[in-house]
C-alpha atoms as a PDB file:
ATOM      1  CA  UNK A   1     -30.762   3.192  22.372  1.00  0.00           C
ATOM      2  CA  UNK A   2     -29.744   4.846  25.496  1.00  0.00           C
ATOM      3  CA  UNK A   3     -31.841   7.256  27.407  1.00  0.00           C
ATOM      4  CA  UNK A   4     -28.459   9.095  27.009  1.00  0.00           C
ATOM      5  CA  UNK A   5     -28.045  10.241  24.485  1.00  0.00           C
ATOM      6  CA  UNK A   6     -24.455  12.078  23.040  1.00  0.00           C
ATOM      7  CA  UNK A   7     -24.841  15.742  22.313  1.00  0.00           C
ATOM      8  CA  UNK A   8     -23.938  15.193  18.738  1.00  0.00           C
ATOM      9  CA  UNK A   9     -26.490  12.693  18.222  1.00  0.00           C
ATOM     10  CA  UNK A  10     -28.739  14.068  15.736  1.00  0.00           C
ATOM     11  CA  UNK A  11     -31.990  12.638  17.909  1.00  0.00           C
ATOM     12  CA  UNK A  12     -34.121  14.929  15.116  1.00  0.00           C
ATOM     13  CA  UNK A  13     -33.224  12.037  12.784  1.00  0.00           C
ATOM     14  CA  UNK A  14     -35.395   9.279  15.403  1.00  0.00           C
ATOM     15  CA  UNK A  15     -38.592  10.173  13.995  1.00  0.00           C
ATOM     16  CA  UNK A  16     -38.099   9.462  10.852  1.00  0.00           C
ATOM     17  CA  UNK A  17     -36.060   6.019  11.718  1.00  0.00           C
ATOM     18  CA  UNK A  18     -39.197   4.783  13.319  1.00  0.00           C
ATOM     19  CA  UNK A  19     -41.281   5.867  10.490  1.00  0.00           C
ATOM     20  CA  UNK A  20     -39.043   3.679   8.243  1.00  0.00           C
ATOM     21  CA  UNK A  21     -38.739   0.693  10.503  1.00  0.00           C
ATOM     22  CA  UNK A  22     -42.761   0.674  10.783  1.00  0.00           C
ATOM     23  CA  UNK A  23     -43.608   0.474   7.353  1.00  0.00           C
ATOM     24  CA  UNK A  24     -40.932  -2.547   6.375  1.00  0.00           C
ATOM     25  CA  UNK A  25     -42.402  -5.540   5.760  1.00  0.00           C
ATOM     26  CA  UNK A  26     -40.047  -7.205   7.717  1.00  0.00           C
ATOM     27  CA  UNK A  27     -37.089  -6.632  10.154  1.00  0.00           C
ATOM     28  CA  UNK A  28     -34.834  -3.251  10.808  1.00  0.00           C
ATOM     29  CA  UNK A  29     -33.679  -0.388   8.243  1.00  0.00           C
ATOM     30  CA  UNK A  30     -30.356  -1.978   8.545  1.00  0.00           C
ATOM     31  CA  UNK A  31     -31.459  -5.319   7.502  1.00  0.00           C
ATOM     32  CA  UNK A  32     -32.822  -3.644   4.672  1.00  0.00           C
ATOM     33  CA  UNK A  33     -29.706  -1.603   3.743  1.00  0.00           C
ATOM     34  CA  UNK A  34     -26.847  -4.228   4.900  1.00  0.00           C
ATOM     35  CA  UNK A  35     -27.050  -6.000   1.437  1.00  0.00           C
ATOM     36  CA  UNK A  36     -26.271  -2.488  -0.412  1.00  0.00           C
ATOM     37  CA  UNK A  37     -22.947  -2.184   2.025  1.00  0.00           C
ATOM     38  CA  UNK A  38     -22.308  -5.688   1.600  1.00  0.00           C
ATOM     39  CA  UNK A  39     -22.562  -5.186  -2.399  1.00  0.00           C
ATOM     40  CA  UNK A  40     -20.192  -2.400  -2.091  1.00  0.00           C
ATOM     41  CA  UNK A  41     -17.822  -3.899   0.539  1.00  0.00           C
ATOM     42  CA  UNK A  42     -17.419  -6.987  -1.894  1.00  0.00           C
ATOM     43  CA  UNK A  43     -16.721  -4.565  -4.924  1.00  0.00           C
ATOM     44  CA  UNK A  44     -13.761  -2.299  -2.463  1.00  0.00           C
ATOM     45  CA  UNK A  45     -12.655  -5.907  -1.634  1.00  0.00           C
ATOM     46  CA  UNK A  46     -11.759  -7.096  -5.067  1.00  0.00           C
ATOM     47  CA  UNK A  47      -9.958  -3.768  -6.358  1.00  0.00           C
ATOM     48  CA  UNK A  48      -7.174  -2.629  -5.785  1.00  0.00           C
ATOM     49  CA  UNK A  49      -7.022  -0.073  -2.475  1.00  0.00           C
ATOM     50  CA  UNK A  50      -7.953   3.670  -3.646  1.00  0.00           C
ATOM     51  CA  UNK A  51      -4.216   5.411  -4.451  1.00  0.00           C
ATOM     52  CA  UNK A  52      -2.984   7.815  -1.172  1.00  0.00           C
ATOM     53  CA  UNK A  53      -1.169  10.684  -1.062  1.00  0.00           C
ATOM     54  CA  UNK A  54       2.427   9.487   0.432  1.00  0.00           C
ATOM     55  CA  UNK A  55       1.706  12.282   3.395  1.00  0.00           C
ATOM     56  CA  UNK A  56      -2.141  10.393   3.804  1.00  0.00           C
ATOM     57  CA  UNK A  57      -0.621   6.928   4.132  1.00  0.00           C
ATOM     58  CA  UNK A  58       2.165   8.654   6.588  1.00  0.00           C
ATOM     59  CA  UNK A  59      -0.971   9.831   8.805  1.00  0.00           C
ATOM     60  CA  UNK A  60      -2.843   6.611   8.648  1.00  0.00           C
ATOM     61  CA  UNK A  61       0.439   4.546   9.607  1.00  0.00           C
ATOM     62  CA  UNK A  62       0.921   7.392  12.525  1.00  0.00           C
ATOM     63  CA  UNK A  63      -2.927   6.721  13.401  1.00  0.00           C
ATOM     64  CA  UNK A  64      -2.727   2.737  13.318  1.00  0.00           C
ATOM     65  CA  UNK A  65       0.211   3.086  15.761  1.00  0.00           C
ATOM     66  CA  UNK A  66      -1.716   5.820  18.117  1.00  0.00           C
ATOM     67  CA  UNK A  67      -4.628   3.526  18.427  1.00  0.00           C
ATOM     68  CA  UNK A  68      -2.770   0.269  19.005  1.00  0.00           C
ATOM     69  CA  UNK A  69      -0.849   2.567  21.369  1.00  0.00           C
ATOM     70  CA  UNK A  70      -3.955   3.347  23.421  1.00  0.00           C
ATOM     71  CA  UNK A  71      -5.412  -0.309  23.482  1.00  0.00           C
ATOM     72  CA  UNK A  72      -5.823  -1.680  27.164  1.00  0.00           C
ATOM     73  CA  UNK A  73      -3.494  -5.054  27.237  1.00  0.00           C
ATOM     74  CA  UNK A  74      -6.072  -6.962  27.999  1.00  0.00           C
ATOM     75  CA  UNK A  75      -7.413  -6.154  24.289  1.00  0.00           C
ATOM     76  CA  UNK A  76      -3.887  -6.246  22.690  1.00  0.00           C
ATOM     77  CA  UNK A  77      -2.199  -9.439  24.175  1.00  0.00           C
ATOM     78  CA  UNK A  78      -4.943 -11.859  22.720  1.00  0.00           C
ATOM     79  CA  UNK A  79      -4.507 -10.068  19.193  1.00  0.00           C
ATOM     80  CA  UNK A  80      -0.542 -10.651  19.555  1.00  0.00           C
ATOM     81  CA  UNK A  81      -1.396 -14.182  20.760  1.00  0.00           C
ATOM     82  CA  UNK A  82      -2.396 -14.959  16.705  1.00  0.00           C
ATOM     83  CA  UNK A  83      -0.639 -12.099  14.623  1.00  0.00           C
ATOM     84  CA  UNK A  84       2.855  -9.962  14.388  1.00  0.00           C
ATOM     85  CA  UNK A  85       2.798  -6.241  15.719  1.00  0.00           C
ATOM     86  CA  UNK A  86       3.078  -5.944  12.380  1.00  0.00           C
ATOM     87  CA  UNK A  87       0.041  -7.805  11.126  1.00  0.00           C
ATOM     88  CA  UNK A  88      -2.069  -5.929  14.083  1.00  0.00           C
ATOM     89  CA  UNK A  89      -0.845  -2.511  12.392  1.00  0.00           C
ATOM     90  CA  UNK A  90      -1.300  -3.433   8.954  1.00  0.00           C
ATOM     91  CA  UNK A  91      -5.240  -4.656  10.014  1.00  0.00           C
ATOM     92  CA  UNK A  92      -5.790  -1.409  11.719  1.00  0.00           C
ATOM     93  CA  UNK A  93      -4.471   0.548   8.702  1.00  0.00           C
ATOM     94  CA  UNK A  94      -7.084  -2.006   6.501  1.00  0.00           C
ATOM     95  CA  UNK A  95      -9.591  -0.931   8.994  1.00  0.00           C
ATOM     96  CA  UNK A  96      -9.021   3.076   8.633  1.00  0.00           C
ATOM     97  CA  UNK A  97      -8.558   2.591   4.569  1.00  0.00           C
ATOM     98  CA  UNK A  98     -11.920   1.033   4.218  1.00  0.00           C
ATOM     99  CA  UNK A  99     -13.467   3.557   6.483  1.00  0.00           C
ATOM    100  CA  UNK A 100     -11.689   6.485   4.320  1.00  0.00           C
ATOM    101  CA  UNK A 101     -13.195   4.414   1.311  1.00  0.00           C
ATOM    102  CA  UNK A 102     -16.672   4.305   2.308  1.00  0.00           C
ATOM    103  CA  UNK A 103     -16.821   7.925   3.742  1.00  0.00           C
ATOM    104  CA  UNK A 104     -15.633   8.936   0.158  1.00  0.00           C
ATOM    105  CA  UNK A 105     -18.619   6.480  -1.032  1.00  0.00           C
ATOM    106  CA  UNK A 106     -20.582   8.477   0.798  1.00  0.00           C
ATOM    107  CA  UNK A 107     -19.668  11.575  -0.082  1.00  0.00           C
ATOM    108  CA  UNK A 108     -19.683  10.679  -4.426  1.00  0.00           C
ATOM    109  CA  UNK A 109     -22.949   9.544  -4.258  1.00  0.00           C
ATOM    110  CA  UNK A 110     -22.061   5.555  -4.717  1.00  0.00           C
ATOM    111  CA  UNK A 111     -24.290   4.859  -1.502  1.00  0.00           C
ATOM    112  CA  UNK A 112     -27.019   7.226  -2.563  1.00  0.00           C
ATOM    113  CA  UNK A 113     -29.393   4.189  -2.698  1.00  0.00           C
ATOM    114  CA  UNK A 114     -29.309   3.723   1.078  1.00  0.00           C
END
């Protein structure tokens, strides 16, 4: 961690982060919680993708192209070197789905365990 520190990091939260790391018998909080994400990942990956508005998968295709759009070349041109345009916005749209996915994971109640 920085000494920086972004004004919208909630720093009260360090306390209890250490607290948690301390009394593991082993390792980080996120070694600890990486097999319930990895659990839930594998579960999102064999489904089907969670059914979209047509006006939400409008957005996310307007997104996908906004943030390829704003990629420095020297990101982009070794992407295009092994995929289609079209591949690299249909990842970036997997990306942004399973980020929509997990958020609503997280807001259910499915990742209470964490």
């Amino acid at each position: 961690m920085s000494d920086q520190q972004s004004p919208n990091d909630p720093n009260w939260l360090d306390e209890f982060e250490d607290l948690a790391n301390q009394q593991l018998d082993y390792g980080s909080s996120c070694e600890q919680v990486h097999p319930i994400i990895e659990r839930w990942f594998q579960k999102l990956m064999s489904n089907d993708p969670p059914e979209s508005r047509d006006s939400v998968e409008q957005a996310m295709s307007c997104l996908s192209t906004e943030i390829l759009n704003g990629l420095p070349d020297d990101v982009i041109e070794p992407l295009l070197d092994h995929m289609t345009e079209d591949d690299l916005a249909t990842w970036v749209q997997h990306i942004l789905l399973i980020g929509r996915s997990f958020e609503s994971a997280l807001n259910n109640g499915e990742l209470d365990d964490l």
